[in-house]
Protein backbone atom coordinates (compact mmCIF):
# COMPACT_ATOMS: atom_id res chain seq x y z
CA UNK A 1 87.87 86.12 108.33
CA UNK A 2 91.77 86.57 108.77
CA UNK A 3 92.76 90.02 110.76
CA UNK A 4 92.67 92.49 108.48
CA UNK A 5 95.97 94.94 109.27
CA UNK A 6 95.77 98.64 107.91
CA UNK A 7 98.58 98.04 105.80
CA UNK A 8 100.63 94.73 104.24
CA UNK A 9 103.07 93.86 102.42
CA UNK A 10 102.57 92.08 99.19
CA UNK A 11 106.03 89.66 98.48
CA UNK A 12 105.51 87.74 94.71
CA UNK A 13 107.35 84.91 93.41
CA UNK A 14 109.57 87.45 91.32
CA UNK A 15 110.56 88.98 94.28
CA UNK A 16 111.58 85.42 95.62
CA UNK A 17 113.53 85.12 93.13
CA UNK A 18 115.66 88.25 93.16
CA UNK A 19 116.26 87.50 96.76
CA UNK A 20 117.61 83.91 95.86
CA UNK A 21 120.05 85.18 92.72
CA UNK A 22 121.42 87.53 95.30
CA UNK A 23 122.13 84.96 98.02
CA UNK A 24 123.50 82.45 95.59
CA UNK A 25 125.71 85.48 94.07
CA UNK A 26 129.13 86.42 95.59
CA UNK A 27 127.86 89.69 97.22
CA UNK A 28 125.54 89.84 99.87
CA UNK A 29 126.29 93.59 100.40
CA UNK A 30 128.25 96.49 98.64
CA UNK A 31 128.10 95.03 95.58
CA UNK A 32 126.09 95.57 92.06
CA UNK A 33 122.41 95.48 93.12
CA UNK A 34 122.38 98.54 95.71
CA UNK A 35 123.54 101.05 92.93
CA UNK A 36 120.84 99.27 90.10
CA UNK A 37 118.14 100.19 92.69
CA UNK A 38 119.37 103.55 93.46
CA UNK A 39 119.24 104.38 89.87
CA UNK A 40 115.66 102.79 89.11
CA UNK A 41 114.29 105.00 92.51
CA UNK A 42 116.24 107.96 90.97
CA UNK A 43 114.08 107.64 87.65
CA UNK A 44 111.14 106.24 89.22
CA UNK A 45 110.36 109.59 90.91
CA UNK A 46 112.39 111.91 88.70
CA UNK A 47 115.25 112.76 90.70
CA UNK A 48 118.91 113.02 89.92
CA UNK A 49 120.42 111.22 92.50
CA UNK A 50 119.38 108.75 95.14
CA UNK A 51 121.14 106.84 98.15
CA UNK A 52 120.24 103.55 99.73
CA UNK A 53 120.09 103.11 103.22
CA UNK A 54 119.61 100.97 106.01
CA UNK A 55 116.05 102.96 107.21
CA UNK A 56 113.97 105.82 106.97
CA UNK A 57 115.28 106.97 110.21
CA UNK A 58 119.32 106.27 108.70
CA UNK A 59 118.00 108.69 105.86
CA UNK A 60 116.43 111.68 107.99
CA UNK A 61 119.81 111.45 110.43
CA UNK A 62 122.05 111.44 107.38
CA UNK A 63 119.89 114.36 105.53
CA UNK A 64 119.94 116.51 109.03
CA UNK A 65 124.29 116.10 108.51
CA UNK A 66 124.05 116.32 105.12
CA UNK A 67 122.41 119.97 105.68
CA UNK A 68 125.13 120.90 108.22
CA UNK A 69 122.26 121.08 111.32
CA UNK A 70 124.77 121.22 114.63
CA UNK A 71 123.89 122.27 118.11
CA UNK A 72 121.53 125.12 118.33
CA UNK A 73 119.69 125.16 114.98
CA UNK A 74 116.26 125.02 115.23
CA UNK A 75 114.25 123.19 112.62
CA UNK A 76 110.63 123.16 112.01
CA UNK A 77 108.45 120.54 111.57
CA UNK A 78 104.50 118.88 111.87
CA UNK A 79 103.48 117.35 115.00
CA UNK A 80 101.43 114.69 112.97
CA UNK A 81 104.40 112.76 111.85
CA UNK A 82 106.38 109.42 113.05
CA UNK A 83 108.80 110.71 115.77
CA UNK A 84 112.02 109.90 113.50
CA UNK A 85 110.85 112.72 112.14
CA UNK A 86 111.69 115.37 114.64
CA UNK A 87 114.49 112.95 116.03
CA UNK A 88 116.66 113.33 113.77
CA UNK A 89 117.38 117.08 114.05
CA UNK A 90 117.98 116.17 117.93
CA UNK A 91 120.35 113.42 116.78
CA UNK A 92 122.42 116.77 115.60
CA UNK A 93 121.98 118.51 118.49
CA UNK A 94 119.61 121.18 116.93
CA UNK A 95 116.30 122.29 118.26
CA UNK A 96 113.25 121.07 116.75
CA UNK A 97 110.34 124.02 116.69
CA UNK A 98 106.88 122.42 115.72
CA UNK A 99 104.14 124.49 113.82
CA UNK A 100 100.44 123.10 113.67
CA UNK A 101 98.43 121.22 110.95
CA UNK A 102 96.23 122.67 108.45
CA UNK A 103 93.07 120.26 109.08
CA UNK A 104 92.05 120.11 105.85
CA UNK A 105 94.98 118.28 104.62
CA UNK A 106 96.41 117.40 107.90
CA UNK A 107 99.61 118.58 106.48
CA UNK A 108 102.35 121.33 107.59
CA UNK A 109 100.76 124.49 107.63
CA UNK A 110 102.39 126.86 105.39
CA UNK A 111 100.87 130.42 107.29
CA UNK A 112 101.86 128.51 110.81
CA UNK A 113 104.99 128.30 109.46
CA UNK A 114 105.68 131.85 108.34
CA UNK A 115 103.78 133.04 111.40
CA UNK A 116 107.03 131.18 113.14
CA UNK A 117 109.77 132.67 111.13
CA UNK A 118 108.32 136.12 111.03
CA UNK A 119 108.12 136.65 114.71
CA UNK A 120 111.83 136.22 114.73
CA UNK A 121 115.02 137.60 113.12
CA UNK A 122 116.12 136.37 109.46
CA UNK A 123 118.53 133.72 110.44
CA UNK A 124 116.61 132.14 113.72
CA UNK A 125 115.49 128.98 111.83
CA UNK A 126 117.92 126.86 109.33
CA UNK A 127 115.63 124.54 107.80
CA UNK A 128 111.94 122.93 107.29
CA UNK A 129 111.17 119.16 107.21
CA UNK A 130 107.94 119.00 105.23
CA UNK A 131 106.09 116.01 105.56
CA UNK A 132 103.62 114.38 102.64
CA UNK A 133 101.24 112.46 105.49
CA UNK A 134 99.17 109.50 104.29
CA UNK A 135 100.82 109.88 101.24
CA UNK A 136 99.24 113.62 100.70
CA UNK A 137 101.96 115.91 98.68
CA UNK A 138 102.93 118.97 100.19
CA UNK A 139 102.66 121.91 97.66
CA UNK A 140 106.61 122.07 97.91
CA UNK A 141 106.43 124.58 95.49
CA UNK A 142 105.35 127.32 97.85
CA UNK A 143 106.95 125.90 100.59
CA UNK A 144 110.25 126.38 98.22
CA UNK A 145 109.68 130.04 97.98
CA UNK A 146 108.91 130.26 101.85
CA UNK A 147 112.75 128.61 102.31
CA UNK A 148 114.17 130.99 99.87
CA UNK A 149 112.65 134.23 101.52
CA UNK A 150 114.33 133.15 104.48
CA UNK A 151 117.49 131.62 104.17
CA UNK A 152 115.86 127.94 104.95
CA UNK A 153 117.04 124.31 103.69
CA UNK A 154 113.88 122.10 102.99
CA UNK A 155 114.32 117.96 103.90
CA UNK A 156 110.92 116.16 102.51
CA UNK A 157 109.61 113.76 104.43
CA UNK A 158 107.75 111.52 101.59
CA UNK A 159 108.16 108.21 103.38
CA UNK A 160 104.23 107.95 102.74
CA UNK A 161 104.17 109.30 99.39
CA UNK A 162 106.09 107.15 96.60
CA UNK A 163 104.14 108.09 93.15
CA UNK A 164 102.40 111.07 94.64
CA UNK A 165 101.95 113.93 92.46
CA UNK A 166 101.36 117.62 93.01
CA UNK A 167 100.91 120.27 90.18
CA UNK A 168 102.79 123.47 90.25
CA UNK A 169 102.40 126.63 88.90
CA UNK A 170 103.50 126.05 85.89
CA UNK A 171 101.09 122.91 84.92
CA UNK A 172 103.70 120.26 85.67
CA UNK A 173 103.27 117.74 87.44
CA UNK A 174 105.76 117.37 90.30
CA UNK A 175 106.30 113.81 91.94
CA UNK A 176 107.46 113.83 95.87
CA UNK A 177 110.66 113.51 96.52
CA UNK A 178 111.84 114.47 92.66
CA UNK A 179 114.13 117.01 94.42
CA UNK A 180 112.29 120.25 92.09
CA UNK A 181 111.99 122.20 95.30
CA UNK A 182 113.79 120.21 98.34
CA UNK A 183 117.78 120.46 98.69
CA UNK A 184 116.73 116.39 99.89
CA UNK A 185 113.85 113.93 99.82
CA UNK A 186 113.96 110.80 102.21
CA UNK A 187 111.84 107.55 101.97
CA UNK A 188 110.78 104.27 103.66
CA UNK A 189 111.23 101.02 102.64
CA UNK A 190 109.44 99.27 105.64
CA UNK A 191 106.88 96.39 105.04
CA UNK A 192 103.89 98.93 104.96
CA UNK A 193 105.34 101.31 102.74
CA UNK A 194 104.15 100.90 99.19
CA UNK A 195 107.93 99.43 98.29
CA UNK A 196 109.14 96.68 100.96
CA UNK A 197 112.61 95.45 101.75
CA UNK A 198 112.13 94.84 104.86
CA UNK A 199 113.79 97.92 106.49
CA UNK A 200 115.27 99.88 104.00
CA UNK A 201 115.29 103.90 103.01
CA UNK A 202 116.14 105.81 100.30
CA UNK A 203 117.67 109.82 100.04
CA UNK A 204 116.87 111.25 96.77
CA UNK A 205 118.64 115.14 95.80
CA UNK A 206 119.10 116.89 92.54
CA UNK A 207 122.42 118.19 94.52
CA UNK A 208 125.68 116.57 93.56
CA UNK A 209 127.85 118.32 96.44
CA UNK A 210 124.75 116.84 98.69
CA UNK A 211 124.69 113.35 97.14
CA UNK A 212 128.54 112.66 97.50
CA UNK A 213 128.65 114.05 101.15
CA UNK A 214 125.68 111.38 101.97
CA UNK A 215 127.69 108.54 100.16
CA UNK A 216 130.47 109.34 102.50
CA UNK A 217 128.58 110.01 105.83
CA UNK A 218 126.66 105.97 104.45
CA UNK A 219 130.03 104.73 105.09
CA UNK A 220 131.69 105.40 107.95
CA UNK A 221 132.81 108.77 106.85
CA UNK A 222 135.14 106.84 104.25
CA UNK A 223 136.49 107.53 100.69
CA UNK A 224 138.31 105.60 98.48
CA UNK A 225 138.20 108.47 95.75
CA UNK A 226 142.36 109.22 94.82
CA UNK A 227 141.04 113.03 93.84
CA UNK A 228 140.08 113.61 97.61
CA UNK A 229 142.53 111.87 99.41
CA UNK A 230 144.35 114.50 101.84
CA UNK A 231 146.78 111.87 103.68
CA UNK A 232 150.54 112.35 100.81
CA UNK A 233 151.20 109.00 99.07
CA UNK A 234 154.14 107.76 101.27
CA UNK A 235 151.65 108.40 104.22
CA UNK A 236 149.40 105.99 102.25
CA UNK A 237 152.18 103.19 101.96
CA UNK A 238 152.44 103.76 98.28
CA UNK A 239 155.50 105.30 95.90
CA UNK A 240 154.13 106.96 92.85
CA UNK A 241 150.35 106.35 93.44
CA UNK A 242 148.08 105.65 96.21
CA UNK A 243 148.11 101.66 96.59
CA UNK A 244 145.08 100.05 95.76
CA UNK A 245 144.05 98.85 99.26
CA UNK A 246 143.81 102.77 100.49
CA UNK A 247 140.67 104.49 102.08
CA UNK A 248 140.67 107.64 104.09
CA UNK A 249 138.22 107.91 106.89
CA UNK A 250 137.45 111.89 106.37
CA UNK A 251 134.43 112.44 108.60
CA UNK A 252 132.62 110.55 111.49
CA UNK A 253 130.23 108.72 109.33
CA UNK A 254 128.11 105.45 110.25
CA UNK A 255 127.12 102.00 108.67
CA UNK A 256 123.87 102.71 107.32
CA UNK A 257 124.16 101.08 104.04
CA UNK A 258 121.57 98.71 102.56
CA UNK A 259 122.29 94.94 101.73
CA UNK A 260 122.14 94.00 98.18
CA UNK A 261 119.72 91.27 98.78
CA UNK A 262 117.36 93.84 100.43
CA UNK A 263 117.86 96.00 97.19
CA UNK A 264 117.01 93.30 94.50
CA UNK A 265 114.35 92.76 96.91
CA UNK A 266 113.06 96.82 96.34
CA UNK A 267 114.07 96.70 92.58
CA UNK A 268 111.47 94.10 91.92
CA UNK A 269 108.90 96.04 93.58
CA UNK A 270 109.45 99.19 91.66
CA UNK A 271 108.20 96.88 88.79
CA UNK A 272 105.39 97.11 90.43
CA UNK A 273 104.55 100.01 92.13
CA UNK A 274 102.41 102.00 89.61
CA UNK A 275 99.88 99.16 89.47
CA UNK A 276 99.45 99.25 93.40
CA UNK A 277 100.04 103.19 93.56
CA UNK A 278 96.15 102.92 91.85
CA UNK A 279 95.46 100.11 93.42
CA UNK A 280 95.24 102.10 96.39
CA UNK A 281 93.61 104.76 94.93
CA UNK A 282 90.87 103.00 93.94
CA UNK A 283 90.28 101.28 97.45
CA UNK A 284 90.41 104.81 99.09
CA UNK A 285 87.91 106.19 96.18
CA UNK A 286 85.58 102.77 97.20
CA UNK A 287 85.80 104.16 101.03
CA UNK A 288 84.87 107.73 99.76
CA UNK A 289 81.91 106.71 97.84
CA UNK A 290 80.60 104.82 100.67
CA UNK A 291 81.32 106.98 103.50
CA UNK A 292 80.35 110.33 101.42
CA UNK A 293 76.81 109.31 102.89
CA UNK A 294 77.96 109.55 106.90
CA UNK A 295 77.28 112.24 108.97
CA UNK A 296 79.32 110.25 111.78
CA UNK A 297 82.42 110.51 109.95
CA UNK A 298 83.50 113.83 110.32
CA UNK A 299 86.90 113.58 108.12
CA UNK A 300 87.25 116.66 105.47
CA UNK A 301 90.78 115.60 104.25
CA UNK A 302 89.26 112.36 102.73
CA UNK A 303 86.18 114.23 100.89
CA UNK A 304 88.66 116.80 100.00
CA UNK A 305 91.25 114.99 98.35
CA UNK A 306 88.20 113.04 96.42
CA UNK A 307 86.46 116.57 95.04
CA UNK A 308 90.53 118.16 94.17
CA UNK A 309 90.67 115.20 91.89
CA UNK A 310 87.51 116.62 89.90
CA UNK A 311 87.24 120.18 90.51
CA UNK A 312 91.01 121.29 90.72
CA UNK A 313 91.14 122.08 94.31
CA UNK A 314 94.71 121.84 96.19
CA UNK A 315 96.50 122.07 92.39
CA UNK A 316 95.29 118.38 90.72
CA UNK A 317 97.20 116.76 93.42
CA UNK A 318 97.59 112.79 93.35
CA UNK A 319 97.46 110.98 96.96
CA UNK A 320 99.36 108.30 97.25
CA UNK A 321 96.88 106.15 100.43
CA UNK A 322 99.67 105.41 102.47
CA UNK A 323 97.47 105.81 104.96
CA UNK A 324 93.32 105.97 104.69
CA UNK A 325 92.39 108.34 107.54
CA UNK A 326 89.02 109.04 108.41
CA UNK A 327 88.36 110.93 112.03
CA UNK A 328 85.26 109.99 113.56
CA UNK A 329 83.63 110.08 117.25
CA UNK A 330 83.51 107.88 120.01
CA UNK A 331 86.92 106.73 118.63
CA UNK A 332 87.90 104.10 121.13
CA UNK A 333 84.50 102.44 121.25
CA UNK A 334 84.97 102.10 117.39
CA UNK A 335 88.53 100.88 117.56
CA UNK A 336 87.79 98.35 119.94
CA UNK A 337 84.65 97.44 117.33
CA UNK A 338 86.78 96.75 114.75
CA UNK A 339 89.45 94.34 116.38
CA UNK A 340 86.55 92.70 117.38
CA UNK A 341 85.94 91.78 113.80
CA UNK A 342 89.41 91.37 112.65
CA UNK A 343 90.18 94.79 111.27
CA UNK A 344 93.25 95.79 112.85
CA UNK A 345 92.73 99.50 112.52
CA UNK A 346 95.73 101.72 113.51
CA UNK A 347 96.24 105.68 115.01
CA UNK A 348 98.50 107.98 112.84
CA UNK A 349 99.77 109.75 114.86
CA UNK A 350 99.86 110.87 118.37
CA UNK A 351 101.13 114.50 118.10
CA UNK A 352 104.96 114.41 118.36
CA UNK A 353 105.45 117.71 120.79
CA UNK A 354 103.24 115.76 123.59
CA UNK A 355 105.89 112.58 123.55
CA UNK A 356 107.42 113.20 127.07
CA UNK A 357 111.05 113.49 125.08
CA UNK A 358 109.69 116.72 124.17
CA UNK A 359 107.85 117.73 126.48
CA UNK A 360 110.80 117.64 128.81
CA UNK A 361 111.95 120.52 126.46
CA UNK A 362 108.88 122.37 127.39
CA UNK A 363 106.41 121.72 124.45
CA UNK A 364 102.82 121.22 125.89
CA UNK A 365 99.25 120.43 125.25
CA UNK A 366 98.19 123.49 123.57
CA UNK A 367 100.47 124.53 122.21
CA UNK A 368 99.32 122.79 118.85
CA UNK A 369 95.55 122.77 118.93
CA UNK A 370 94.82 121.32 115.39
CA UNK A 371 97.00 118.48 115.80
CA UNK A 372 95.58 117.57 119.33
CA UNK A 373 92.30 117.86 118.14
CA UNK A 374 92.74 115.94 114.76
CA UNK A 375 94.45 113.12 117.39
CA UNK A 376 91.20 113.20 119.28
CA UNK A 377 88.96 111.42 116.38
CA UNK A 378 91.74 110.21 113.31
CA UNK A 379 92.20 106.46 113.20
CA UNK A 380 93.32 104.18 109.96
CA UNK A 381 91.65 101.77 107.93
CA UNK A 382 93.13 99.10 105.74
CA UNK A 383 94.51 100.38 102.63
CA UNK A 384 96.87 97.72 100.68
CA UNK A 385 97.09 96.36 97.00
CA UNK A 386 96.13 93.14 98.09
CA UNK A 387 93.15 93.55 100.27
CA UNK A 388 89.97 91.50 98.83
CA UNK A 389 86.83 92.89 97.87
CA UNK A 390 85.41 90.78 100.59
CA UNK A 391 87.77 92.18 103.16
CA UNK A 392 87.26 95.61 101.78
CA UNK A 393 83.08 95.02 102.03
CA UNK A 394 83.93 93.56 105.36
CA UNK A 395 85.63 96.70 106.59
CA UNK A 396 82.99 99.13 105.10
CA UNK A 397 79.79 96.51 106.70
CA UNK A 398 81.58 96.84 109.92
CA UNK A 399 82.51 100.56 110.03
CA UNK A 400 78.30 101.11 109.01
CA UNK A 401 77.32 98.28 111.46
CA UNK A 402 79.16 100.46 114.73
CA UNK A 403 77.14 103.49 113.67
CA UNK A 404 73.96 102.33 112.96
């Protein structure tokens, strides 16, 4: 049997094809296909606005300016996330503060987090970055009214979590990233994300002062908007009117944008991404049935998210199986197991604070005890549209084979 990764990409003959009408078209970037995605992602998961980008990382650096962070803020964040996560606050110069896990969910925990910004003075802390992990919604609703109570700017990290749903107080049903609660929303576009270009990201805000600052910062800091010049005409080289050639450079922005080939690329996926979005579900309900039964698997985020979808629990939220996490002992025994069948299991994450970047800055084990432990045992099995039921069987023989 072929390896067997934890996550693939899935590229159809549409998507071929979209590629190829862009290449044979006269713009290979900043031209019509960039804005058709943005607005398809925009409606996709019910936000206003949304901004294409070169990356993830390009996103959560251009949210952190966006927000205004600058020297000296400090942030918090989850230790369970990729470190772009966390980076990008230091990319501002601000300070990044981490608060541990709830291990049920693996997620942000909202009473560390308060514990944090009660034990200092209203003002302390500028902002959260939230982060839906495996493709688990934060309730973003309560995390909202944390923000407001102190003076906070949320940035939602839903790189995993395209589709996912949680349901707030009111009985509606509110998709990650839709920009209900968060000032912004950032996603991934990489080939293990549920939409693929390639690299790719995507800002979504309901925040028009927010969304025209992050067009300018995607561009070199550039406008070519006649209302906002600030330079007089003559400056410009024009009489009457601004000449037609003029820009204004207005900020120290970057080139982050997105090709348009890489965006027809991500517009024909969209087509798609409701059929895999329970695609994965299913797999991940497949895994729960059969691992329900093991005493060696000692995951309760898994089993959790499968009773919530029956019983209520956690607000009739809808995982999106970015990521199928199960924790488990004798972890590197097992891991080794499985690459020696072909399944190319994977570790999400090690926790962020114990990268020696930060622990240079004086973060250390202990510090976040349910995110070390969690790292102890969690590893990631395949979860992708396209996995067969033989390589799914496969996975769930071996995984039963180590234990037995």
């Amino acid at each position: 049997m072929r390896p067997i990764p934890y996550g693939r990409q899935h590229i159809s003959e549409e998507d071929i094809q979209a590629v190829v009408e862009v290449l044979r078209s006269d713009y290979l970037t900043q031209g019509p296909w960039v804005a058709r995605f943005e607005e398809a992602f925009a409606d996709y998961v019910g936000s206003e606005y949304a901004v294409a980008v070169a990356n993830g990382t390009a996103a959560l650096h251009l949210c952190s300016l966006a927000v205004g962070v600058k020297p000296g803020d400090k942030v918090i964040t989850t230790p369970i996330t990729f470190a772009a996560t966390a980076n990008c606050v230091r990319y501002c110069g601000g300070e990044v503060f981490f608060a541990d896990i709830d291990p049920q969910t693996y997620l942000l925990d909202i009473l560390e987090v308060r514990k944090l910004l009660e034990s200092a003075p209203i003002g302390t802390y500028k902002g959260l970055i939230p982060v839906d992990f495996a493709g688990r919604p934060v309730d973003m609703e309560s995390f909202r009214k944390l923000a407001d109570e102190f003076g906070l700017w949320i940035i939602e990290d839903a790189c995993h979590a395209p589709g996912a749903y949680f349901t707030d107080s009111k009985g509606v049903r509110q998709k990650c990233g839709n920009g209900n609660y968060a000032d912004l929303a950032i996603f991934s576009f990489h080939p293990v994300k549920h939409i693929a270009t390639g690299e790719g990201g995507m800002i979504t805000t309901n925040n028009r002062e927010l969304y025209e600052k992050l067009l300018m910062l995607r561009t070199h800091g550039i406008t070519r908007e006649k209302s906002e010049f600030k330079n007089p005409v003559e400056l410009a080289g024009g009489v009457n009117d601004y000449p037609g050639w003029y820009m204004e450079m207005q900020e120290l922005g970057f080139n982050y944008r997105l090709t348009d080939f890489q965006a027809a690329l991500g517009l024909s996926q969209i087509s798609r991404a409701e059929k895999y979005l329970n695609k994965r579900f299913e797999i991940a309900q497949r895994y729960n049935n059969e691992f329900l039964k093991c005493e060696y698997i000692t995951d309760k985020n898994i089993f959790g998210v499968h009773s919530e979808m029956h019983s209520g629990f956690y607000q009739a939220a809808f995982h999106a199986y970015h990521l199928y996490v199960i924790e488990v002992e004798n972890r590197l025994a097992f891991y080794h197991y499985l690459r020696e069948n072909n399944i190319l299991a994977q570790i999400h994450y090690f926790p962020t604070h114990l990268m020696p970047y930060y622990k240079s800055m004086g973060w250390s084990h202990g510090d976040m005890p349910r995110a070390e432990e969690y790292y102890k045992h969690c590893i990631s099995l395949p979860v992708f549209p396209t996995i067969t039921d033989s390589e799914l069987e496969h996975v769930m023989e071996t995984v039963m084979n180590f234990f037995k």
